[in-house]
Protein backbone atom coordinates (compact mmCIF):
# COMPACT_ATOMS: atom_id res chain seq x y z
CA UNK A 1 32.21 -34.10 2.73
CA UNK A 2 32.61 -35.41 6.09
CA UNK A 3 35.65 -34.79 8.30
CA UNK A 4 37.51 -38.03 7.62
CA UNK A 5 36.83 -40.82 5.30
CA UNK A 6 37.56 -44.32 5.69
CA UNK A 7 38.16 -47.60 3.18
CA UNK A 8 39.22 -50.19 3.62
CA UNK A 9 40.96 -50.01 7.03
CA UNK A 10 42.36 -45.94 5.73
CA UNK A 11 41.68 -42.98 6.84
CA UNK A 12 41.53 -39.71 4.71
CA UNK A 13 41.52 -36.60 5.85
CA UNK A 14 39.11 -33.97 4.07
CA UNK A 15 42.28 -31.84 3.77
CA UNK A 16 44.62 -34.15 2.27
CA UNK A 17 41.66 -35.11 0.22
CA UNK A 18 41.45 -31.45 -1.24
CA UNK A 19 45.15 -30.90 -1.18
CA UNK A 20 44.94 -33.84 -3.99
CA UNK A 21 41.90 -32.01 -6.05
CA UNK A 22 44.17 -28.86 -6.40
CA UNK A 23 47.16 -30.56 -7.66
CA UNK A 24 44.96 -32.63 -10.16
CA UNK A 25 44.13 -29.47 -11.03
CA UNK A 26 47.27 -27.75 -12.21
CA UNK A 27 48.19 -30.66 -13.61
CA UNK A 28 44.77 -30.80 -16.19
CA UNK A 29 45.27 -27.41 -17.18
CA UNK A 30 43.41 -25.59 -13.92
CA UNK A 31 39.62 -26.13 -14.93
CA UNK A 32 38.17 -29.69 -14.22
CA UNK A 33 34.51 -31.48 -14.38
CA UNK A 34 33.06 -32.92 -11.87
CA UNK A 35 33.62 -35.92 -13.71
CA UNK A 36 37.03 -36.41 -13.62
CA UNK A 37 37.52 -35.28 -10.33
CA UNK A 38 35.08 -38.35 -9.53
CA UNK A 39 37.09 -40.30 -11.37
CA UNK A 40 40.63 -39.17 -9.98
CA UNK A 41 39.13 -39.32 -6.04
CA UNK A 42 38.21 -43.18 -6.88
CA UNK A 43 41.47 -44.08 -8.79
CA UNK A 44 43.53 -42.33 -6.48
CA UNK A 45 41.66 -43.38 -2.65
CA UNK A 46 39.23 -45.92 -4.04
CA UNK A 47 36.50 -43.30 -2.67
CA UNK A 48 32.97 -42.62 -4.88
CA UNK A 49 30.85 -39.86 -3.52
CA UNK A 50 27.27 -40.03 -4.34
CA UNK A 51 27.02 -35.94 -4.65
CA UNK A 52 30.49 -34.94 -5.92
CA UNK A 53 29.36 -31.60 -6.47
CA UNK A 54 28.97 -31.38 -2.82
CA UNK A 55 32.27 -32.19 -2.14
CA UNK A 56 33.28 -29.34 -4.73
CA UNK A 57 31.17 -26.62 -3.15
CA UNK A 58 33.48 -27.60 0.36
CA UNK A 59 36.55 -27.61 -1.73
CA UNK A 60 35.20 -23.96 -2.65
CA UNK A 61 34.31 -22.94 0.36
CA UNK A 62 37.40 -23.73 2.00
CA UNK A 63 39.87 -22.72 -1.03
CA UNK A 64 39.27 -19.47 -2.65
CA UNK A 65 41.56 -20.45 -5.34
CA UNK A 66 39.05 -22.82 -6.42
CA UNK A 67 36.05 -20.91 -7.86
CA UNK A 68 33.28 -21.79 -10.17
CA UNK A 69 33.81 -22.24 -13.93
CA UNK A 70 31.81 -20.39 -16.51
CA UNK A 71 30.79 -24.19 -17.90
CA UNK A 72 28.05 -25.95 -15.69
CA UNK A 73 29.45 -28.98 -14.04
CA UNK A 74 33.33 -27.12 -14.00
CA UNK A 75 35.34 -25.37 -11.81
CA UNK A 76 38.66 -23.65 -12.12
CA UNK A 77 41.71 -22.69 -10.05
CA UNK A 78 42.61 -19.34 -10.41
CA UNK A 79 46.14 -17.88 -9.38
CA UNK A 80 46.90 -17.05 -5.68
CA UNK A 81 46.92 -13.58 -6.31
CA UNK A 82 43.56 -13.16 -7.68
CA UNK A 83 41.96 -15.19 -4.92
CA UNK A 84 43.16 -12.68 -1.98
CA UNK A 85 41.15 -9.84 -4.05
């Protein structure tokens, strides 16, 4: 994912961008498909990436909270604690 993203005259941050992932989330019950976090990034900043699992292997990277899911295509968010381990 590139450092900022821009439509239609907006500018996103990659940060605020993942800050948004994490809470949809929580609020789907902590493990997600790539899918639907397509589909949440484009109803919520009007944004389609062509490789979303790129953008989830950043979100990974930069958040150890957000880890891999058993399921191909998924990942989860574990708690806070189990991420410092």
């Amino acid at each position: 994912m590139t450092q900022n993203i821009y439509t239609k005259s907006k500018e996103y941050d990659r940060k605020e961008i993942q800050r948004g992932i994490v809470s949809f989330m929580r609020e789907k019950g902590n493990e997600v498909s790539n899918e639907e976090v397509s589909d949440f990034i484009f109803n919520k900043w009007g944004i389609r990436f062509g490789q979303i699992s790129h953008v989830m292997n950043r979100l990974r990277e930069d958040d150890a909270r957000v880890i891999r899911s058993e399921r191909l295509g998924y990942s989860k968010l574990i708690p806070e604690a189990m991420a410092d381990n």
